[in-house]
Protein backbone atom coordinates (compact mmCIF):
# COMPACT_ATOMS: atom_id res chain seq x y z
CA UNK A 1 -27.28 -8.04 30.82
CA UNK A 2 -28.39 -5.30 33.49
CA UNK A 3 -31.68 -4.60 33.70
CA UNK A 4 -33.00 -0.75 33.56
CA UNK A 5 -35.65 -1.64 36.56
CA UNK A 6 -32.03 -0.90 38.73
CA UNK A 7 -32.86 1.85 41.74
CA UNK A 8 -31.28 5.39 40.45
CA UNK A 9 -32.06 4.72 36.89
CA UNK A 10 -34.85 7.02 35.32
CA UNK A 11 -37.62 5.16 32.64
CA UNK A 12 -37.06 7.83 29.83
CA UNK A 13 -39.84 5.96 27.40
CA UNK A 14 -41.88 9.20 28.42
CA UNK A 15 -40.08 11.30 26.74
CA UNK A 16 -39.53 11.74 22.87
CA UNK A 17 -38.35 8.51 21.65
CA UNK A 18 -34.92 9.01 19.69
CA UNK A 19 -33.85 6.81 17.49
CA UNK A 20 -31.17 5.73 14.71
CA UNK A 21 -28.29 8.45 14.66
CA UNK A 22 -29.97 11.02 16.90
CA UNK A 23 -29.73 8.51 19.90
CA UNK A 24 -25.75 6.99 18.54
CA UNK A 25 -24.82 11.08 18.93
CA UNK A 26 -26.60 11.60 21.88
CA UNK A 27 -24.83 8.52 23.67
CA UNK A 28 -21.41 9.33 22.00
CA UNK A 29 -21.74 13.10 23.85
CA UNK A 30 -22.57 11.39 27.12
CA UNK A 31 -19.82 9.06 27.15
CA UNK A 32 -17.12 11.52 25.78
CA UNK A 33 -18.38 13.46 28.71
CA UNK A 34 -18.60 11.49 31.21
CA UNK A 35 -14.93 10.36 30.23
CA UNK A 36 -13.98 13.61 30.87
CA UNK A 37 -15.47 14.31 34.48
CA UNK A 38 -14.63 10.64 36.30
CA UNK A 39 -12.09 9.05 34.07
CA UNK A 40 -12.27 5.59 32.45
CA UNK A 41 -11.81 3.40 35.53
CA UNK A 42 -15.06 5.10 36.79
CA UNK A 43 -17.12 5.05 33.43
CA UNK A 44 -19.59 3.04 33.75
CA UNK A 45 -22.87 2.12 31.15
CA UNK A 46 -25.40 3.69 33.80
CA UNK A 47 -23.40 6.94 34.29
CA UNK A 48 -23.27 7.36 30.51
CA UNK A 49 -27.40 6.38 29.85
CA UNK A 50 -28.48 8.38 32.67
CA UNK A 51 -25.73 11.77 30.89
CA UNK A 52 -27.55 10.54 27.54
CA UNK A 53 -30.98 10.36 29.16
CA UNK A 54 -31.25 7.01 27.43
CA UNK A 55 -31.91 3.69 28.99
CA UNK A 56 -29.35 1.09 29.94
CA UNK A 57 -31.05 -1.24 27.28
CA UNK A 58 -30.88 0.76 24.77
CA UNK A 59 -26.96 0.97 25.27
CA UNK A 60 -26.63 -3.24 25.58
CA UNK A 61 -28.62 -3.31 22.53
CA UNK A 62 -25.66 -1.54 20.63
CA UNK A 63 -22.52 -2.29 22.83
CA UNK A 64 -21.35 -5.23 24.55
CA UNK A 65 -19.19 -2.93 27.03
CA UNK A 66 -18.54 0.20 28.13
CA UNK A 67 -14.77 -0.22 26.29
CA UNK A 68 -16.79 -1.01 22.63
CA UNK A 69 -18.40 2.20 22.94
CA UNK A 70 -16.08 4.27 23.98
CA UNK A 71 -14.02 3.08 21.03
CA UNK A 72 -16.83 4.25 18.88
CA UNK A 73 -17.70 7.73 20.60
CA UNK A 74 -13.84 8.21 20.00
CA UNK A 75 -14.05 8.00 15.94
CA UNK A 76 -17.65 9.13 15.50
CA UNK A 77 -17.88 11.68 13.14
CA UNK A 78 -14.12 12.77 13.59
CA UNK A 79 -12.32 13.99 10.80
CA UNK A 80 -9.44 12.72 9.14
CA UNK A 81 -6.07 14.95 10.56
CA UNK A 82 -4.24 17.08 7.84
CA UNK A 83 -1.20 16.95 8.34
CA UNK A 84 0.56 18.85 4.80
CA UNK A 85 3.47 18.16 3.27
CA UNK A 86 5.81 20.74 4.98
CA UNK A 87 8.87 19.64 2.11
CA UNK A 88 10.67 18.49 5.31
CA UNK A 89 10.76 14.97 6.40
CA UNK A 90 11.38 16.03 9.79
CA UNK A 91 8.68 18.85 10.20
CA UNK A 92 6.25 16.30 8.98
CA UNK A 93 7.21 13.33 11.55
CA UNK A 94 7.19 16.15 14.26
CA UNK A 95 3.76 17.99 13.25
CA UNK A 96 2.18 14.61 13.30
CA UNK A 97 3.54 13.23 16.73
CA UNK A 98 2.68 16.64 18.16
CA UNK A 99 -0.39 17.04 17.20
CA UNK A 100 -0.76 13.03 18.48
CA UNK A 101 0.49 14.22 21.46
CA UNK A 102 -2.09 16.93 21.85
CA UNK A 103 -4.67 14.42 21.57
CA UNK A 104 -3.18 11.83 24.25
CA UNK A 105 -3.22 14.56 26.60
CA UNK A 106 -6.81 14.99 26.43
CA UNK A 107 -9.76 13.10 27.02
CA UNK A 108 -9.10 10.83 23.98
CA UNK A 109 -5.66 9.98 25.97
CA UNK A 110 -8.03 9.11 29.07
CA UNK A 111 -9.68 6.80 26.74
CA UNK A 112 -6.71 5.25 24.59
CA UNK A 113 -5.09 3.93 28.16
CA UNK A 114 -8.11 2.56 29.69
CA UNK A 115 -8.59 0.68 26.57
CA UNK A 116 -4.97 -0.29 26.60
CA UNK A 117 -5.42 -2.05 29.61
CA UNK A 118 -8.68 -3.83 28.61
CA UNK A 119 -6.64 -4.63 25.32
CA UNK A 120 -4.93 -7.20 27.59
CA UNK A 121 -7.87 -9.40 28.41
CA UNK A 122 -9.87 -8.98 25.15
CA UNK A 123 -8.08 -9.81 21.95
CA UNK A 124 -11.35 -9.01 19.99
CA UNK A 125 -10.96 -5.51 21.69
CA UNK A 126 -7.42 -5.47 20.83
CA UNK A 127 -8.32 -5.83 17.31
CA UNK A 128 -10.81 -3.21 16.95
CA UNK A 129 -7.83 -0.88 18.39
CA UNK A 130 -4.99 -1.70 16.41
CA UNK A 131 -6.86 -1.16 13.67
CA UNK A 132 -9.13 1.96 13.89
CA UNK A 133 -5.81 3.97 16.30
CA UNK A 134 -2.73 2.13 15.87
CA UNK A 135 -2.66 0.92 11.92
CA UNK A 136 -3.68 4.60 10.57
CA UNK A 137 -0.50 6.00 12.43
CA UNK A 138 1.72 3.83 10.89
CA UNK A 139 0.29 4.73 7.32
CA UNK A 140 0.63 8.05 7.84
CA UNK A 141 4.31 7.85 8.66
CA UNK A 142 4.82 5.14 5.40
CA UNK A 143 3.78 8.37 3.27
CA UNK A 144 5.70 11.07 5.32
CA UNK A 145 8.51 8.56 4.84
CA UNK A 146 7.93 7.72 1.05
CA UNK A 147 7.97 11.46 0.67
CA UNK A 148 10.97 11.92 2.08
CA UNK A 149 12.92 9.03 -0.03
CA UNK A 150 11.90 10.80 -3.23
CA UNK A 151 13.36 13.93 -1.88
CA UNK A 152 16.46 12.23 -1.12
CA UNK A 153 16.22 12.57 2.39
CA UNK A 154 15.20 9.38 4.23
CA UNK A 155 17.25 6.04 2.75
CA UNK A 156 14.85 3.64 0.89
CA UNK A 157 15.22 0.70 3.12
CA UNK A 158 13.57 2.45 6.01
CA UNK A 159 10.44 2.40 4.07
CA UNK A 160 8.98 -0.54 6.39
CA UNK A 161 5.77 -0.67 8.99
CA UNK A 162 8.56 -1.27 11.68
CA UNK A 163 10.41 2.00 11.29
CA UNK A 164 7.01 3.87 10.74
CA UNK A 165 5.58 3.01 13.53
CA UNK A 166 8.75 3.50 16.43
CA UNK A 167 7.74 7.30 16.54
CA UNK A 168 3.95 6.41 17.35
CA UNK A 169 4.93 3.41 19.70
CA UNK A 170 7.16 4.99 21.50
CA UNK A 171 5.00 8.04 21.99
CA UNK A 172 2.22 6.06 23.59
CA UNK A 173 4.54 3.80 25.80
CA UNK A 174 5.85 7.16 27.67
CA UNK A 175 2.12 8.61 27.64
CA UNK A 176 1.20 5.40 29.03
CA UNK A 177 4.37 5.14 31.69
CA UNK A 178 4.19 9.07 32.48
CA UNK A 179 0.52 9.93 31.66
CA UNK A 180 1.50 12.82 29.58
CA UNK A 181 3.39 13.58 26.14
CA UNK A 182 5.43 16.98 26.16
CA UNK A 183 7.16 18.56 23.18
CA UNK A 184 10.65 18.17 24.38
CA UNK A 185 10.00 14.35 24.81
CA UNK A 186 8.75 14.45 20.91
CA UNK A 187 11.98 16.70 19.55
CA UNK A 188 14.24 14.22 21.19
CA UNK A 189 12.13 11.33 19.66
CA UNK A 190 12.54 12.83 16.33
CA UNK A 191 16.13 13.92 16.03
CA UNK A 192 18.12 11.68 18.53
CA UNK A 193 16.12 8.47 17.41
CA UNK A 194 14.35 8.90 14.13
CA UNK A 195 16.09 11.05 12.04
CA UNK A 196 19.47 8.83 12.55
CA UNK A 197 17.32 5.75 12.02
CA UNK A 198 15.82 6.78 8.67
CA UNK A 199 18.79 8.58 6.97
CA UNK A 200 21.37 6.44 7.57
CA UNK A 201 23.51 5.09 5.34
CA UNK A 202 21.85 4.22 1.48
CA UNK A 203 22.26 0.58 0.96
């Protein structure tokens, strides 16, 4: 575990000692910013304590990596998305993967394929992932999806994790191939691949 004697890091036990949630928020803001100004292949657990005026320790006290707490600055504090039931199966799947999009195309997009990439050596990692970014998609669409079968527009058998989650997987796998998610990529999603795929024929 690094030290924080390192040359270029300031001693900040002179100033007001922060503690608890004060200090979490304080290191969330630094990382989500320092995400934003070099990227995740630069971020680094210095860059971020010296942002947070905190000390390296104080970071490896809380976080293994630099990939644990960016996972955490990520879902601190952020709200659950509304997405409303629109009374249209397909408005719903496309509000959702557009305002998805939106997100992938900011700094939390920055974030989600960095951590993608660590995902590959660190199954613990992967874990964490899946289950605080990738499960909550696929729930989402479930419900859109259960909504629509008692409205008589999506068939009943589509009503499984696999068909919920194609919109969401394939959304990431072009933001991850072409680093960005547009709206005409989404429509096409939506009605040349999921709206045939759900409201096929009832069996």
């Amino acid at each position: 575990m690094p030290t924080d004697t390192s040359p270029g890091v300031v001693d900040h036990r002179k100033g007001p000692r922060r503690r608890g949630d004060t200090l979490n928020s304080a290191i969330f803001e630094a990382t989500l910013d320092e995400l934003c100004e070099v990227g995740y292949r630069e971020l680094t657990m210095q860059g971020i304590a010296r942002r947070a005026k905190a000390s390296r320790g104080s970071l490896y006290r809380r976080w293994s990596s630099h990939a644990e707490l960016v996972v955490d600055a990520l879902t601190d504090g952020r709200p659950e998305p509304v997405h409303p039931d629109t009374g249209s199966v397909r408005d719903d799947i496309l509000d959702y993967l557009s305002d998805a999009a939106d997100k992938l195309n900011g700094p939390f997009g920055e974030a989600i394929r960095g951590l993608m990439a660590e995902m590959m050596r660190d199954e613990e990692l992967m874990a964490i992932v899946r289950t605080r970014f990738f499960e909550p998609s696929t729930e989402y669409m479930l419900e859109a999806l259960r909504r629509g079968v008692i409205r008589g527009e999506v068939r009943p058998t589509a009503l499984t994790p696999l068909v919920a989650g194609t919109g969401p997987h394939l959304l990431r796998m072009n933001f991850m191939i072409h680093g960005t998610a547009d709206q005409e990529f989404i429509t096409q999603v939506v009605d040349d691949i999921l709206m045939p795929l759900i409201s096929g024929p009832q069996h």
